[in-house]
PDB file of N, CA and C in Angstrom:
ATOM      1  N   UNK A   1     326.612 184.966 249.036  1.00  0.00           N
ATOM      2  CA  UNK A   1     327.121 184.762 250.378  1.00  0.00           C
ATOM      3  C   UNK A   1     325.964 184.630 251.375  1.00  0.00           C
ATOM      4  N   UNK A   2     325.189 185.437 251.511  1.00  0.00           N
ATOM      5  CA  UNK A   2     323.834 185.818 252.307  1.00  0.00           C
ATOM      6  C   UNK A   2     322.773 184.600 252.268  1.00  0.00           C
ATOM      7  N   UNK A   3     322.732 183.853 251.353  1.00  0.00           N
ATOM      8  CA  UNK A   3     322.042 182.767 250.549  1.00  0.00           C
ATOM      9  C   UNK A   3     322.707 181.534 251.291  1.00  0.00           C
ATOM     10  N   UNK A   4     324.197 181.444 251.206  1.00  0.00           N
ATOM     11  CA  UNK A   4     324.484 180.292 251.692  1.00  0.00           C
ATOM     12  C   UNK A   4     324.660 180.259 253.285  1.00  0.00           C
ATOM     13  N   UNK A   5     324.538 181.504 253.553  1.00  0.00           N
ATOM     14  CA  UNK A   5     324.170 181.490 255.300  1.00  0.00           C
ATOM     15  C   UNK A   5     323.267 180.754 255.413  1.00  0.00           C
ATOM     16  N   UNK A   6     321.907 181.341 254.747  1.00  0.00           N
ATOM     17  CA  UNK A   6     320.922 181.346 255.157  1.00  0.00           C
ATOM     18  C   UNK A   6     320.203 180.270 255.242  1.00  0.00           C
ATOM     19  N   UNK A   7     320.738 179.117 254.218  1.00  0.00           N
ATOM     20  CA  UNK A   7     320.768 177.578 253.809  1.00  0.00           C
ATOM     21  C   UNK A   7     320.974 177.035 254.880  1.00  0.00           C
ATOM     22  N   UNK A   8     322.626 177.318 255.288  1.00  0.00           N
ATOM     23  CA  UNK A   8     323.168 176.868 256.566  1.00  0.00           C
ATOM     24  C   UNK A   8     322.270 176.590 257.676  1.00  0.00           C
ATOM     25  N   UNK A   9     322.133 177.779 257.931  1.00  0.00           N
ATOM     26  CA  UNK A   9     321.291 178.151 259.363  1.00  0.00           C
ATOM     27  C   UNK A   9     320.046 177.071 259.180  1.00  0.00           C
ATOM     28  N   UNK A  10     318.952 177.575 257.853  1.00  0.00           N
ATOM     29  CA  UNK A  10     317.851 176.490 257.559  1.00  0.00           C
ATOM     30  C   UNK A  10     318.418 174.772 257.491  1.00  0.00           C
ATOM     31  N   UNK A  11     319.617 174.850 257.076  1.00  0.00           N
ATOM     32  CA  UNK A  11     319.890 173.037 257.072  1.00  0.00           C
ATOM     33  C   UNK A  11     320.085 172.473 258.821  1.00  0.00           C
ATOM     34  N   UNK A  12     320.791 173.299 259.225  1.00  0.00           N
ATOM     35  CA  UNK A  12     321.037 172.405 260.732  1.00  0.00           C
ATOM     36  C   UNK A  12     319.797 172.388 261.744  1.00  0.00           C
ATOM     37  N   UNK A  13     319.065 173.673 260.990  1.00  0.00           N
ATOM     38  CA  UNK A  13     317.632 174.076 261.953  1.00  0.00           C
ATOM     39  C   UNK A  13     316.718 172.814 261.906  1.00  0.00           C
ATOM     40  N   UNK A  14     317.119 172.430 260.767  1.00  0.00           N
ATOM     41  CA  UNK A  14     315.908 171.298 260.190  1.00  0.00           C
ATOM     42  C   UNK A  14     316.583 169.842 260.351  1.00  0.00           C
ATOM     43  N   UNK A  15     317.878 170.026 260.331  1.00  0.00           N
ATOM     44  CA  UNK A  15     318.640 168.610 260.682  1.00  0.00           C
ATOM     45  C   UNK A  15     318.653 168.231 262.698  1.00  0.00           C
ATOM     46  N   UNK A  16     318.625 169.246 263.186  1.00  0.00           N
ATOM     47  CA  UNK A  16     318.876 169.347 264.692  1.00  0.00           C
ATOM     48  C   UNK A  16     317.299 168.385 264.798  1.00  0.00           C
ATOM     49  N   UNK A  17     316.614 169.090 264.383  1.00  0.00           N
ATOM     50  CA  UNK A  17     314.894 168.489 264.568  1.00  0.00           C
ATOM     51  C   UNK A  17     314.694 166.981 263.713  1.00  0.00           C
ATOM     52  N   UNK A  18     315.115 166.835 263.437  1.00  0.00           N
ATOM     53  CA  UNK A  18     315.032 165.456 263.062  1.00  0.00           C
ATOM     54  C   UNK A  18     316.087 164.342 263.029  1.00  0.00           C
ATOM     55  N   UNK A  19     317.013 165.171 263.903  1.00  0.00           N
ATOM     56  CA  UNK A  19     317.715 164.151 264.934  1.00  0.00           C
ATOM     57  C   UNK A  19     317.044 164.030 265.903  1.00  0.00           C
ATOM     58  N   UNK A  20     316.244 164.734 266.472  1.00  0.00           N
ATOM     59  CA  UNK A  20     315.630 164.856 268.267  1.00  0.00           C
ATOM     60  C   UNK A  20     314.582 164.187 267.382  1.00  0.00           C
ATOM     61  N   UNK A  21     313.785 163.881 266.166  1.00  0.00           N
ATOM     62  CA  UNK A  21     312.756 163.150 266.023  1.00  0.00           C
ATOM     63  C   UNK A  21     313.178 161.828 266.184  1.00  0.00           C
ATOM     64  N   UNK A  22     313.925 161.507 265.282  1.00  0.00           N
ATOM     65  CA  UNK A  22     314.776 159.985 265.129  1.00  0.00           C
ATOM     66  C   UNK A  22     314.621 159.089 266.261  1.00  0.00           C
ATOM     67  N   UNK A  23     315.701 160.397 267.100  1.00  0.00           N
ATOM     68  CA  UNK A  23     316.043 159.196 268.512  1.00  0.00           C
ATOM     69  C   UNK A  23     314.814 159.533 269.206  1.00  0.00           C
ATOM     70  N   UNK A  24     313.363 159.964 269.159  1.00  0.00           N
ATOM     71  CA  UNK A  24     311.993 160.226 269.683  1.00  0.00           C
ATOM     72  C   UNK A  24     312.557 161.148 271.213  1.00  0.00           C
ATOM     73  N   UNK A  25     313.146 162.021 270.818  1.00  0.00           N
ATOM     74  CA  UNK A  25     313.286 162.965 271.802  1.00  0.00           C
ATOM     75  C   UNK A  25     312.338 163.911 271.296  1.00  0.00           C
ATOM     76  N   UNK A  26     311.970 164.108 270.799  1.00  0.00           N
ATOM     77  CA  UNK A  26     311.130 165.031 270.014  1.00  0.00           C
ATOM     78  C   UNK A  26     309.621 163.764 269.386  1.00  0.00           C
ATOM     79  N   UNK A  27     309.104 163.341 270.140  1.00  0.00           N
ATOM     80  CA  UNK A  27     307.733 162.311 270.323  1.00  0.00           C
ATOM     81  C   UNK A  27     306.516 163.533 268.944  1.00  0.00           C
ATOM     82  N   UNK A  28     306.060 162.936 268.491  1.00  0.00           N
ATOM     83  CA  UNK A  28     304.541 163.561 268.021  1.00  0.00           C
ATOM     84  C   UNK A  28     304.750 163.403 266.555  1.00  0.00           C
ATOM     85  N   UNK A  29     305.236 162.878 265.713  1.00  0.00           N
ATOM     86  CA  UNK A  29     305.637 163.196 264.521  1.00  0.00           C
ATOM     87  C   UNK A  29     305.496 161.500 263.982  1.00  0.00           C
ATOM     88  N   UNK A  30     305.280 161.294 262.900  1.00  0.00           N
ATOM     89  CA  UNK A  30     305.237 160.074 262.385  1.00  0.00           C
ATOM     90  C   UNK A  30     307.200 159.634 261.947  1.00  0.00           C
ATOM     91  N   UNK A  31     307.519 160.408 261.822  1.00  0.00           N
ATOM     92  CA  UNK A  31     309.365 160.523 262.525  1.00  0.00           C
ATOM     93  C   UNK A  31     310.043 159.945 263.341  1.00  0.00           C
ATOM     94  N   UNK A  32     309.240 159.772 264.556  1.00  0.00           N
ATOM     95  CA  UNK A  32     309.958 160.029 266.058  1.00  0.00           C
ATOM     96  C   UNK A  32     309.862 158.305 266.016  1.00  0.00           C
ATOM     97  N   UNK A  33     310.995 158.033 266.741  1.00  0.00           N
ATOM     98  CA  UNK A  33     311.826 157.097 266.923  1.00  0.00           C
ATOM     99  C   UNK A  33     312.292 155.975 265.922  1.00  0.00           C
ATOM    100  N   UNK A  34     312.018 156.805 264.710  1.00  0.00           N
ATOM    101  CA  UNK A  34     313.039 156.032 263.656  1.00  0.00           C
ATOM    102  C   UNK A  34     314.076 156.512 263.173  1.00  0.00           C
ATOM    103  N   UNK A  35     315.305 155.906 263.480  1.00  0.00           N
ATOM    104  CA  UNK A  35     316.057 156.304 263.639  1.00  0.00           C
ATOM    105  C   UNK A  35     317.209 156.261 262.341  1.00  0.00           C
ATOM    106  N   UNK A  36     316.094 156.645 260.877  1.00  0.00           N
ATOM    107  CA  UNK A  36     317.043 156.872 259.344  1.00  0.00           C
ATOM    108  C   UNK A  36     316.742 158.185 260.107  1.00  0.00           C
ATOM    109  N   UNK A  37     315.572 158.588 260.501  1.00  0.00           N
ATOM    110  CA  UNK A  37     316.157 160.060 260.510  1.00  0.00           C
ATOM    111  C   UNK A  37     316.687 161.017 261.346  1.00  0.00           C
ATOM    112  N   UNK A  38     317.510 159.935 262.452  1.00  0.00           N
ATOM    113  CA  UNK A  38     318.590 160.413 262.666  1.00  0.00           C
ATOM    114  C   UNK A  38     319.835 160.651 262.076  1.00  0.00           C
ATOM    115  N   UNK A  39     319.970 159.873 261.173  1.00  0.00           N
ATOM    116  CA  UNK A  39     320.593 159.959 260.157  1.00  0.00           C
ATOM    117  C   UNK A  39     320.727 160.406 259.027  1.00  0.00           C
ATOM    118  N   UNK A  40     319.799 161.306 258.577  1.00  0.00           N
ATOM    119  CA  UNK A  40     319.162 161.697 257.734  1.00  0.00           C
ATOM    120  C   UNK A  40     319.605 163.100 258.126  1.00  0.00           C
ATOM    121  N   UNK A  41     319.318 163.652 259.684  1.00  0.00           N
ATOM    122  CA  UNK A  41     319.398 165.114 260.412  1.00  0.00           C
ATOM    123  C   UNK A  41     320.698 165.470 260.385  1.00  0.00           C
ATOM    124  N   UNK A  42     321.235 164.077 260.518  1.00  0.00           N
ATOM    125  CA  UNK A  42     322.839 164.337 260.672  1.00  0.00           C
ATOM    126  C   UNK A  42     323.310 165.008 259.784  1.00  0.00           C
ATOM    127  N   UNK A  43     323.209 163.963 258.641  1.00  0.00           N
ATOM    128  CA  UNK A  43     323.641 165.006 257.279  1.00  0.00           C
ATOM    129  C   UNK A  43     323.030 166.140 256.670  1.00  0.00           C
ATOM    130  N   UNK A  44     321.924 166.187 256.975  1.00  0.00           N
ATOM    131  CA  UNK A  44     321.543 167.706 256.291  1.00  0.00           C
ATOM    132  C   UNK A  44     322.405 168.745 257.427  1.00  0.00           C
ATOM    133  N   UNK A  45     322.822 168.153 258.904  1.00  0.00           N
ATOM    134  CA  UNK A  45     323.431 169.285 259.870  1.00  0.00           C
ATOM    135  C   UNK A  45     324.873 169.368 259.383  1.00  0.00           C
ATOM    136  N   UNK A  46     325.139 168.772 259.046  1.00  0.00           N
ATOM    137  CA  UNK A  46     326.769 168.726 258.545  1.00  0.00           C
ATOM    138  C   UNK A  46     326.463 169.064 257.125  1.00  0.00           C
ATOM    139  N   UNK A  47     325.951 169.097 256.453  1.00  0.00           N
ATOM    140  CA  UNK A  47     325.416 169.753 254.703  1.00  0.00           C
ATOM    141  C   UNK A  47     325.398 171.610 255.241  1.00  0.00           C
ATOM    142  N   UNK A  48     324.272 171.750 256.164  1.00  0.00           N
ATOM    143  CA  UNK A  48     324.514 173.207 256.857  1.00  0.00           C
ATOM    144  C   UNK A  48     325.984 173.628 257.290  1.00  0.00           C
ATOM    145  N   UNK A  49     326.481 172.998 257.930  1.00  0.00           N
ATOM    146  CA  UNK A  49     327.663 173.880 258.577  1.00  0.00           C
ATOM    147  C   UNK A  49     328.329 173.961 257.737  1.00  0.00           C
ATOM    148  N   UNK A  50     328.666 172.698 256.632  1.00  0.00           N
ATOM    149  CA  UNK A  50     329.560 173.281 255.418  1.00  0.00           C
ATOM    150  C   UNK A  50     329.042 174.589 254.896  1.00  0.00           C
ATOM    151  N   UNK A  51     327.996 174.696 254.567  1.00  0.00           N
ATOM    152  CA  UNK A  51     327.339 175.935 254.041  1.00  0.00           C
ATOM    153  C   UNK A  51     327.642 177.423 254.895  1.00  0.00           C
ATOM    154  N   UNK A  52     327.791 177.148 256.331  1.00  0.00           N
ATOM    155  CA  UNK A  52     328.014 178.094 257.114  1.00  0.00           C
ATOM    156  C   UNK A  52     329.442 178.469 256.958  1.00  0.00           C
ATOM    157  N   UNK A  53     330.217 177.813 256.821  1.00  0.00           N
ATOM    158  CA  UNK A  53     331.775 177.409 256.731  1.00  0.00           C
ATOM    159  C   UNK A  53     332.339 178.075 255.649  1.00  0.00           C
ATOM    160  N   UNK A  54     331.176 177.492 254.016  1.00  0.00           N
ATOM    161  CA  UNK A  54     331.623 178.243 253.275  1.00  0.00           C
ATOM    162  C   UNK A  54     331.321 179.773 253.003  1.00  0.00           C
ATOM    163  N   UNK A  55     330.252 180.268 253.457  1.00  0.00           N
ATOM    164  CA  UNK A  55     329.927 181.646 253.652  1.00  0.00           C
ATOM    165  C   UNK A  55     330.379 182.395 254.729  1.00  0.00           C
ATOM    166  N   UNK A  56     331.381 182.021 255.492  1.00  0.00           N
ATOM    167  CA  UNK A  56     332.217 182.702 256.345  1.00  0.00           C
ATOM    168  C   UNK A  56     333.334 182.853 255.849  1.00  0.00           C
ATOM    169  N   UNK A  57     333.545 181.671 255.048  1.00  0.00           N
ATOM    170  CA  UNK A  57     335.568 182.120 254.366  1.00  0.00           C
ATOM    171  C   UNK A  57     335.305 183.115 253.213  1.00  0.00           C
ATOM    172  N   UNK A  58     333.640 182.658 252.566  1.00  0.00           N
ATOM    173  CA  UNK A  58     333.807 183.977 251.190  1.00  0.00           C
ATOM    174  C   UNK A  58     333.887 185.173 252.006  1.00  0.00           C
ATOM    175  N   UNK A  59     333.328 185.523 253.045  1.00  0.00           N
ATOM    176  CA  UNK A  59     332.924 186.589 253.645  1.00  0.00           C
ATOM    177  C   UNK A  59     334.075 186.992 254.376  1.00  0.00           C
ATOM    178  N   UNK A  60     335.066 186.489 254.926  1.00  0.00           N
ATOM    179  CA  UNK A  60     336.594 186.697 255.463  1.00  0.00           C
ATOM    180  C   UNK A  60     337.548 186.812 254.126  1.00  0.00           C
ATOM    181  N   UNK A  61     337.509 186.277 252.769  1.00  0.00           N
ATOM    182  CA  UNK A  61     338.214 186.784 252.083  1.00  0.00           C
ATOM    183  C   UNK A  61     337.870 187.598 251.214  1.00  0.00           C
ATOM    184  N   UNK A  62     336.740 188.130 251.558  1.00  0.00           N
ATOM    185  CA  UNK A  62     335.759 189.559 250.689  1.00  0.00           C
ATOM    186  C   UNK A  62     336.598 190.705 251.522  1.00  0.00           C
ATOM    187  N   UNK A  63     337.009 190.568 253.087  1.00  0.00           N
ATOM    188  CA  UNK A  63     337.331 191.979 253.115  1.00  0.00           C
ATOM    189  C   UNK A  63     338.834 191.897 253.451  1.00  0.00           C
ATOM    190  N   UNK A  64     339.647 190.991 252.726  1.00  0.00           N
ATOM    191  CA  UNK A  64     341.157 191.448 252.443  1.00  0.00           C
ATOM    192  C   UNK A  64     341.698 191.551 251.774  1.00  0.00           C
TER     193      UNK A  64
END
């Protein structure tokens, strides 16, 4: 359970940042303003929240 938080949290942390690279809101990176990896951020951020999603329902049906 603790594991797939923790994925979570690390996937959108790392997907959020390379959406703001993509669209060069986030400038300095050999990244920034190409915009696969905005696309790229997207899905690892939506790969995270599933992960968050699923370690909240194990964790809501662990204590009933």
């Amino acid at each position: 359970m603790w594991t797939r938080g923790v994925l979570g949290i690390v996937f959108c942390l790392v997907g959020a940042v390379w959406i703001l690279q993509g669209t060069n809101a986030l400038p300095g990176s050999g990244m920034s303003g190409h915009g696969i990896w905005a696309v790229i951020g997207a899905v690892a951020f939506v790969v995270g929240a599933g992960l968050l999603g699923w370690a909240w329902h194990i964790r809501n049906s662990d204590t009933e």
